[in-house]
C-alpha atoms as a PDB file:
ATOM      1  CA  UNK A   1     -43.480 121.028  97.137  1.00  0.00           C
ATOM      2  CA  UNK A   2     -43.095 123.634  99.445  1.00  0.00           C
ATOM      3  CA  UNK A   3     -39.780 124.239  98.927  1.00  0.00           C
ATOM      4  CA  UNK A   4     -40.519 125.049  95.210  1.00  0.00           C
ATOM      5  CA  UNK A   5     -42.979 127.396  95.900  1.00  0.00           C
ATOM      6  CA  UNK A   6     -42.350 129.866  98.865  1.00  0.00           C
ATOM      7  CA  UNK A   7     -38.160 129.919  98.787  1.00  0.00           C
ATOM      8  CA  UNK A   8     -35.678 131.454  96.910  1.00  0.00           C
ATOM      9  CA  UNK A   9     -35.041 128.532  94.182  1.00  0.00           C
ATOM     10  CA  UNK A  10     -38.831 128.758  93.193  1.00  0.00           C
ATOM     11  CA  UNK A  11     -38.317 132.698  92.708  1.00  0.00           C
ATOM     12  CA  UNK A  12     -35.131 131.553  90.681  1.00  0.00           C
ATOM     13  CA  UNK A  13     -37.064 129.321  88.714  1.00  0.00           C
ATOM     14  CA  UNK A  14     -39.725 132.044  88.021  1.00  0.00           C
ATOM     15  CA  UNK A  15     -36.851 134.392  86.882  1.00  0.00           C
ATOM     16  CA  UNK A  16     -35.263 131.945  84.313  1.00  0.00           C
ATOM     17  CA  UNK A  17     -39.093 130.862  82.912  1.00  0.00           C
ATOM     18  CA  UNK A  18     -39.169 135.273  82.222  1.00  0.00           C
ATOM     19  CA  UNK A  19     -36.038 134.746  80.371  1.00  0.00           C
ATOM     20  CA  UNK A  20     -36.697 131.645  78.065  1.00  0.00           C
ATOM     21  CA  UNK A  21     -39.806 133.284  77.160  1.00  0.00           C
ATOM     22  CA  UNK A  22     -38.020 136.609  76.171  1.00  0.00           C
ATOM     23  CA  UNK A  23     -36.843 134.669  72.878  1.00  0.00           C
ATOM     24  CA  UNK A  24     -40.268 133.695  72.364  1.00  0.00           C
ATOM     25  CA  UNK A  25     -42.428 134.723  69.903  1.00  0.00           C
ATOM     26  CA  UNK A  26     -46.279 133.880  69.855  1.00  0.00           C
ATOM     27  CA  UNK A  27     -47.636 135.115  66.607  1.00  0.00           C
ATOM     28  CA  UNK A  28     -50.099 132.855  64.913  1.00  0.00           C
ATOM     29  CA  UNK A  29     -49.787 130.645  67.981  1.00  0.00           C
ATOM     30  CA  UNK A  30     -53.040 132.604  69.623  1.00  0.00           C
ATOM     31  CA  UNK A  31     -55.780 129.626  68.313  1.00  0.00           C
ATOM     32  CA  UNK A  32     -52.899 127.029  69.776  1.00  0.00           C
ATOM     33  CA  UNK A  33     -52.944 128.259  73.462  1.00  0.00           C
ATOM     34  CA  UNK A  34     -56.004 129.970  73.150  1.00  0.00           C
ATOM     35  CA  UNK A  35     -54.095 133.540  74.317  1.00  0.00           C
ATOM     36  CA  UNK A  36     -54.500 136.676  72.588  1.00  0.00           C
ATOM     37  CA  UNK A  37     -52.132 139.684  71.466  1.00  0.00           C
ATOM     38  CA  UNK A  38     -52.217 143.035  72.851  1.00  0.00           C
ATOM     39  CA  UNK A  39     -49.491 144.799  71.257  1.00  0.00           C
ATOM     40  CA  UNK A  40     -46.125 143.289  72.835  1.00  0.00           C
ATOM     41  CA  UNK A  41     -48.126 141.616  75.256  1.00  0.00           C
ATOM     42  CA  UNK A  42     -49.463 138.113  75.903  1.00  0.00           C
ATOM     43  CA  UNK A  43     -53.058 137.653  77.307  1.00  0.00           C
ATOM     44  CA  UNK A  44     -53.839 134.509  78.930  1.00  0.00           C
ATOM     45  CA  UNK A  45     -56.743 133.393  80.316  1.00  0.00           C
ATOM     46  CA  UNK A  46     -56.220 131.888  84.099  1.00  0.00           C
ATOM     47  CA  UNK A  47     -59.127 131.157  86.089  1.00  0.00           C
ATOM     48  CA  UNK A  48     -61.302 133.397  85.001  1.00  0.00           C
ATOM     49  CA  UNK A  49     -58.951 136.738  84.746  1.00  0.00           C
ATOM     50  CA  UNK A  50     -56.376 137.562  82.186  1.00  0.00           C
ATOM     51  CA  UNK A  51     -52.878 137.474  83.196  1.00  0.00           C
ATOM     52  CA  UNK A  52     -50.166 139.377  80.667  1.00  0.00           C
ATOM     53  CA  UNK A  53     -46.738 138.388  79.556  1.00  0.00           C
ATOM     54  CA  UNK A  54     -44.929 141.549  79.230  1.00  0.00           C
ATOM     55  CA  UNK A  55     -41.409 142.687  79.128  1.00  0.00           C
ATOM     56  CA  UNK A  56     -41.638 143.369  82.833  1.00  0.00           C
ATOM     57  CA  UNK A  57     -42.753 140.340  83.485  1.00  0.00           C
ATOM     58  CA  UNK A  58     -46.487 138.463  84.561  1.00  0.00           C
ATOM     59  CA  UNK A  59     -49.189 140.669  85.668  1.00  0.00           C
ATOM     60  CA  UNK A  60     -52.810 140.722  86.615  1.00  0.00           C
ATOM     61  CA  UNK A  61     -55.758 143.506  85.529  1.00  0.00           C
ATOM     62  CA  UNK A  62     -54.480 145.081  88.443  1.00  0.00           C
ATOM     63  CA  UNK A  63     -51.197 145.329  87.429  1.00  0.00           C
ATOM     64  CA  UNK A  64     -49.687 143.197  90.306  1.00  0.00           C
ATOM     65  CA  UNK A  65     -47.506 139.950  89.699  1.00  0.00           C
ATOM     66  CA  UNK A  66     -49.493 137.144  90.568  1.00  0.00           C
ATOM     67  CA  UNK A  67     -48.650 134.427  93.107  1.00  0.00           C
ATOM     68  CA  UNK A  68     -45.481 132.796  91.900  1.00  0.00           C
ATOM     69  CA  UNK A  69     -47.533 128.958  91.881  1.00  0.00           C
ATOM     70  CA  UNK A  70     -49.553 131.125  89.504  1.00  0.00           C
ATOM     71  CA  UNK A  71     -46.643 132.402  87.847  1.00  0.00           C
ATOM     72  CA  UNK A  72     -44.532 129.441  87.365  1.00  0.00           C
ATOM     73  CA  UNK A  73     -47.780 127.379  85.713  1.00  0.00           C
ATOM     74  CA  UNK A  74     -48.541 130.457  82.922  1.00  0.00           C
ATOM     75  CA  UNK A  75     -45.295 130.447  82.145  1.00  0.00           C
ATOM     76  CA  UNK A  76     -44.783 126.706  81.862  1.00  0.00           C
ATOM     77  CA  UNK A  77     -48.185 126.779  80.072  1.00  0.00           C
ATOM     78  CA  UNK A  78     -46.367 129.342  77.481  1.00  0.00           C
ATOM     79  CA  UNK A  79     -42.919 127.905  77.133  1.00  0.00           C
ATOM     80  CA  UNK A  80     -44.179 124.214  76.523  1.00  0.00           C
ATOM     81  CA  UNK A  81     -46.265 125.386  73.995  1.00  0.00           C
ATOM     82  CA  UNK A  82     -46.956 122.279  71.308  1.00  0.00           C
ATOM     83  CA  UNK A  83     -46.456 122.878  67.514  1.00  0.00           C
ATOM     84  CA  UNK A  84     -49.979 120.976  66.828  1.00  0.00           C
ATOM     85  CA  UNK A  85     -52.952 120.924  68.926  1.00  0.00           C
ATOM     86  CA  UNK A  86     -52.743 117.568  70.708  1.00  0.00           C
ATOM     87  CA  UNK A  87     -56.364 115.246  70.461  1.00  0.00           C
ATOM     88  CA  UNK A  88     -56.363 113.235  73.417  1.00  0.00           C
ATOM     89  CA  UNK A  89     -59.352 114.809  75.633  1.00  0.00           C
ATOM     90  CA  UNK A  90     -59.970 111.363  77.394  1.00  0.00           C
ATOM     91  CA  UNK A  91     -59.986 111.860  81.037  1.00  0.00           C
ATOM     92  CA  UNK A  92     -57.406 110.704  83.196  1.00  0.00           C
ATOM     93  CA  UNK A  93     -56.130 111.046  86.391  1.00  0.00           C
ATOM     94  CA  UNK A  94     -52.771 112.493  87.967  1.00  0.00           C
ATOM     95  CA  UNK A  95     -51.233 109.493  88.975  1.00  0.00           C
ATOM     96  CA  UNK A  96     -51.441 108.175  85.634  1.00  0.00           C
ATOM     97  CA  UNK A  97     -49.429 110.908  83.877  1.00  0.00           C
ATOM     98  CA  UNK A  98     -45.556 110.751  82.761  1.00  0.00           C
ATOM     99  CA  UNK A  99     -43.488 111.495  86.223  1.00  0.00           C
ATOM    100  CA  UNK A 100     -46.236 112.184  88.334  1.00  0.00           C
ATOM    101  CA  UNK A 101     -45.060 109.272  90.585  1.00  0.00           C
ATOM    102  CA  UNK A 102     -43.362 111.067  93.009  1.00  0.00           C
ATOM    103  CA  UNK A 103     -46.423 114.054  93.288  1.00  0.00           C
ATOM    104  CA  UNK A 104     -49.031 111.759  93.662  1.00  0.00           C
ATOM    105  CA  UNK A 105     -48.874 112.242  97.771  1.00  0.00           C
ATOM    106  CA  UNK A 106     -49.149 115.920  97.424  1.00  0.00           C
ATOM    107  CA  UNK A 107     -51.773 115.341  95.234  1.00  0.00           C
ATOM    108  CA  UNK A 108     -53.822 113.541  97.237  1.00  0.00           C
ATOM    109  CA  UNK A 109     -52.956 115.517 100.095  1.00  0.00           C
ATOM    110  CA  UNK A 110     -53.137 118.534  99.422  1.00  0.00           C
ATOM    111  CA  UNK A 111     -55.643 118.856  96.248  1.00  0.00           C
ATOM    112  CA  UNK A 112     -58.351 115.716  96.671  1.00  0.00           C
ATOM    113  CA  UNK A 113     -58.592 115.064 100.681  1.00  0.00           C
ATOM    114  CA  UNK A 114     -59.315 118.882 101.161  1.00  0.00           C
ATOM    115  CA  UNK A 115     -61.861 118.810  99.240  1.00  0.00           C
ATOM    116  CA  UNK A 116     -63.629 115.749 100.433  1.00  0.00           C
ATOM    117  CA  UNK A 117     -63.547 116.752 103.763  1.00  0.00           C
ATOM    118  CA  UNK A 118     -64.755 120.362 103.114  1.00  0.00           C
ATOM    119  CA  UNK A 119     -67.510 119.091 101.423  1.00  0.00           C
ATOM    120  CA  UNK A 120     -68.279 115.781 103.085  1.00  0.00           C
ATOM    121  CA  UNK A 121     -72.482 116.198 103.604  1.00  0.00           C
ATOM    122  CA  UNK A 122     -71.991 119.524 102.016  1.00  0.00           C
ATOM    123  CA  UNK A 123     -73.163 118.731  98.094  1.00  0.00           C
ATOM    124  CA  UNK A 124     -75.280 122.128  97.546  1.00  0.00           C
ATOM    125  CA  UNK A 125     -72.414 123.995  99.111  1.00  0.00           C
ATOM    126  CA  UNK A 126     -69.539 122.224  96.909  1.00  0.00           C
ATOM    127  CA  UNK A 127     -72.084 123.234  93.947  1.00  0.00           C
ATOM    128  CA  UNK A 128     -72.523 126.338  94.650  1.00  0.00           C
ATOM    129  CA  UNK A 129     -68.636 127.035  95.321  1.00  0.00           C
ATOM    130  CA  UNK A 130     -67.983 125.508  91.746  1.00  0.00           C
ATOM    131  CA  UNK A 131     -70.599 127.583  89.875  1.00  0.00           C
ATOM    132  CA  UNK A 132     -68.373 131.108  91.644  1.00  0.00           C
ATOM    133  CA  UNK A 133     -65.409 129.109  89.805  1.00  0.00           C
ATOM    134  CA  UNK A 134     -67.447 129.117  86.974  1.00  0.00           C
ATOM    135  CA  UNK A 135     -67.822 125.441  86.953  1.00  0.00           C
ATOM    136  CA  UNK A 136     -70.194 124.156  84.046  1.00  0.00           C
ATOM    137  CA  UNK A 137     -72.325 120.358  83.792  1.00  0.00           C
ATOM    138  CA  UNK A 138     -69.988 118.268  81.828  1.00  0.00           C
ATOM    139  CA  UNK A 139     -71.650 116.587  78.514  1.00  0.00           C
ATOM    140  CA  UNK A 140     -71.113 113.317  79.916  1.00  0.00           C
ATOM    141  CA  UNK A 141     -73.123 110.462  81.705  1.00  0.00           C
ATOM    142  CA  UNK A 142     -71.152 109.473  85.501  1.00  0.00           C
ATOM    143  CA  UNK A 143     -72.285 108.165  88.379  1.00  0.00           C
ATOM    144  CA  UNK A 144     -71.657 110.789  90.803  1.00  0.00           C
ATOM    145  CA  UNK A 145     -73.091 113.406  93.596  1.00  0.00           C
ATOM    146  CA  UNK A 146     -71.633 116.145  91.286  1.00  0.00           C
ATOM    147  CA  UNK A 147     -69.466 116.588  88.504  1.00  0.00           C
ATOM    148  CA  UNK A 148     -68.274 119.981  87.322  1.00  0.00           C
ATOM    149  CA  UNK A 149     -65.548 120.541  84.567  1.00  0.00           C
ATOM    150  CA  UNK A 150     -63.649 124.221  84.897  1.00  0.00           C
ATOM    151  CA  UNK A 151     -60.929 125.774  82.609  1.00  0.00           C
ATOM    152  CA  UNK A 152     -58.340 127.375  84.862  1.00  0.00           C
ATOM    153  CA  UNK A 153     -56.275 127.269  81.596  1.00  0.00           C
ATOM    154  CA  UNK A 154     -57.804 127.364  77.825  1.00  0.00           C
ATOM    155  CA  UNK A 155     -56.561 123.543  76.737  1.00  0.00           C
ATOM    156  CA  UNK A 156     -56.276 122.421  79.763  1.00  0.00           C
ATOM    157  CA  UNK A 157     -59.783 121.991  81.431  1.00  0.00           C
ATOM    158  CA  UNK A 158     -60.371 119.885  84.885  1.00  0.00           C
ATOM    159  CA  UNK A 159     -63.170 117.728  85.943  1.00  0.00           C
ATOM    160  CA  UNK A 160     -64.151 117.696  89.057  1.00  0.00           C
ATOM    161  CA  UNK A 161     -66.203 114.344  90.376  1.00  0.00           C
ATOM    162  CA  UNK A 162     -67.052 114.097  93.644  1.00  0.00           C
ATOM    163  CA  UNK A 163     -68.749 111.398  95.985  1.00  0.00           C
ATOM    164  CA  UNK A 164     -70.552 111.980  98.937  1.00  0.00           C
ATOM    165  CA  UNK A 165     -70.370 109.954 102.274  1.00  0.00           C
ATOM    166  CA  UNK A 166     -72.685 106.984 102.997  1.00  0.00           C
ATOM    167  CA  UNK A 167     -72.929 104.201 104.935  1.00  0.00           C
ATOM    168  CA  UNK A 168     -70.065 101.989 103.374  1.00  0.00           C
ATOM    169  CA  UNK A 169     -67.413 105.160 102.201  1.00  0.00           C
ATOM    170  CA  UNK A 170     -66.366 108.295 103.351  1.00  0.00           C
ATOM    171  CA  UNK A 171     -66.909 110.836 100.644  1.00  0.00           C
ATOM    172  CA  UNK A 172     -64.564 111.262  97.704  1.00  0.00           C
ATOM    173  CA  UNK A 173     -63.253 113.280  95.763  1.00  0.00           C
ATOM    174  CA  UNK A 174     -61.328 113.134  92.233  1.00  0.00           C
ATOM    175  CA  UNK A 175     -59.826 115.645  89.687  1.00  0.00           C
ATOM    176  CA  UNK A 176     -59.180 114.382  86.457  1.00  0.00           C
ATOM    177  CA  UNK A 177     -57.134 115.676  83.191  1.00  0.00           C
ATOM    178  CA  UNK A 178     -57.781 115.593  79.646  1.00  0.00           C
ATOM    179  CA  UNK A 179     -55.036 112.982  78.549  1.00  0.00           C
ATOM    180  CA  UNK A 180     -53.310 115.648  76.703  1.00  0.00           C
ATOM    181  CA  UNK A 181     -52.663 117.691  79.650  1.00  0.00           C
ATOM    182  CA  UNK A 182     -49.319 116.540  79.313  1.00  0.00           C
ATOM    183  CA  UNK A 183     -48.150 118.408  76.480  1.00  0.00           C
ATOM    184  CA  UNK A 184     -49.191 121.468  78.065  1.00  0.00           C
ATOM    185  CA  UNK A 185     -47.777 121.380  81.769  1.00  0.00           C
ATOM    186  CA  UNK A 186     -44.970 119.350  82.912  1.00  0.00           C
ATOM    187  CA  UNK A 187     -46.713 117.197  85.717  1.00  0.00           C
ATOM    188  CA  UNK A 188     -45.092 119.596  88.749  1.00  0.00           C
ATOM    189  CA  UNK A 189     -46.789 122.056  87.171  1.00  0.00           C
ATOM    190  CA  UNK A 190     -50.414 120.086  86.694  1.00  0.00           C
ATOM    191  CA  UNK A 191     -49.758 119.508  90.413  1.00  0.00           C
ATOM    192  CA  UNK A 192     -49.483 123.401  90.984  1.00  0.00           C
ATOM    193  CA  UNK A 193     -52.478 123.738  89.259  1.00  0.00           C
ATOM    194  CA  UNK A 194     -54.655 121.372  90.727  1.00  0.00           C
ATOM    195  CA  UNK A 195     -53.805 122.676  94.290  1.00  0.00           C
ATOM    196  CA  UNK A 196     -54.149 126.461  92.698  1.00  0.00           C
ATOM    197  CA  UNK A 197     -58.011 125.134  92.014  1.00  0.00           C
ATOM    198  CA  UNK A 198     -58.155 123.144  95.178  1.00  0.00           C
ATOM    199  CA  UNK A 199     -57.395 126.196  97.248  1.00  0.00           C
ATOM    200  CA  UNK A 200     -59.396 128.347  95.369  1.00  0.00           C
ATOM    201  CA  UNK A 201     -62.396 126.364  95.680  1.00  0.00           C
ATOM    202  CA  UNK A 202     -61.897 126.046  99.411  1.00  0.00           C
ATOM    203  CA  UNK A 203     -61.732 129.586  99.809  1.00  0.00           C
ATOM    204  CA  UNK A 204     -65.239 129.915  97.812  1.00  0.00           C
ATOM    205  CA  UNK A 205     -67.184 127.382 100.145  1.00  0.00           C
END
């Protein structure tokens, strides 16, 4: 993965992403993606900030480009954009998307084993990283130490479950996708996004 996101073919790849999108137009497509119109620019919402589409390129409230991982998943989240809002909201993991086979190391890695370890015997401090994330209870009845769900992008919201260590397992760790994930980001770019939120919540612990 690394190779895709620090060298010259990922900057490349960002480059030709700004140029498919120049054709694009996203009128009436604002309740699709959940994005909103500012004039000629695009709003989306990405963890909590807005990040804008403009001629020039993606930028933050601060004006600056984002990260290029950051980059490359707004703009796959833009260019992918379905006709029809997709209904599957079933969880499911990585590994069990279309061509995630060959990601599903780096998932586990560099996006679930982090974040076991970090938190291993650490619950109130994995709790209180998620609520800075703006993680919220999930609706939902798991057996669990904590679940969380967050929306890094508007359709496309991750649940976090996570297992603490006992006597029998090490703890655990598990991000999940709403089966319809898929339609949204190609699975390199779930996997950019789930190691965007891993690192994130890392950094908030």
């Amino acid at each position: 993965m690394s190779q895709h996101t620090t060298g010259p073919v990922y900057h490349e790849t960002y480059r030709h992403y700004l140029e498919q999108l120049k054709s694009m137009r996203f009128d009436g497509k604002e309740e699709l993606l959940g994005v909103t119109l500012d004039g000629d620019a695009v709003v989306v919402p990405y963890f909590g900030q807005s990040i804008r589409l403009t001629a020039d390129g993606l930028k933050d409230a601060e004006g600056r480009r984002p990260d290029f991982s950051d980059c490359v998943v707004v703009c796959r989240y833009l260019i992918m954009c379905p006709r029809f809002e997709p209904k599957q909201k079933e969880w499911s993991a990585y590994r069990d998307f279309p061509d995630a086979g060959p990601l599903t190391v780096f998932w586990s890695d560099t996006v679930e084993k982090p974040l076991a370890r970090a938190f291993s015997g650490r619950v109130g401090a994995l709790e209180a990283a998620s609520e800075t994330l703006g993680g919220s209870t999930p609706e939902m009845d798991i057996a669990c130490d904590l679940c969380r769900c967050f929306i890094p992008l508007p359709k496309v919201p991750l649940l976090l479950v996570f297992n603490d260590a006992d006597d029998d397992f090490p703890a655990s760790a598990s991000l999940l996708f709403e089966k319809r994930a898929s339609t949204y980001l190609d699975a390199e770019s779930q996997a950019i996004l789930g190691h965007a939120f891993s690192d994130r919540l890392l950094k908030n612990r």
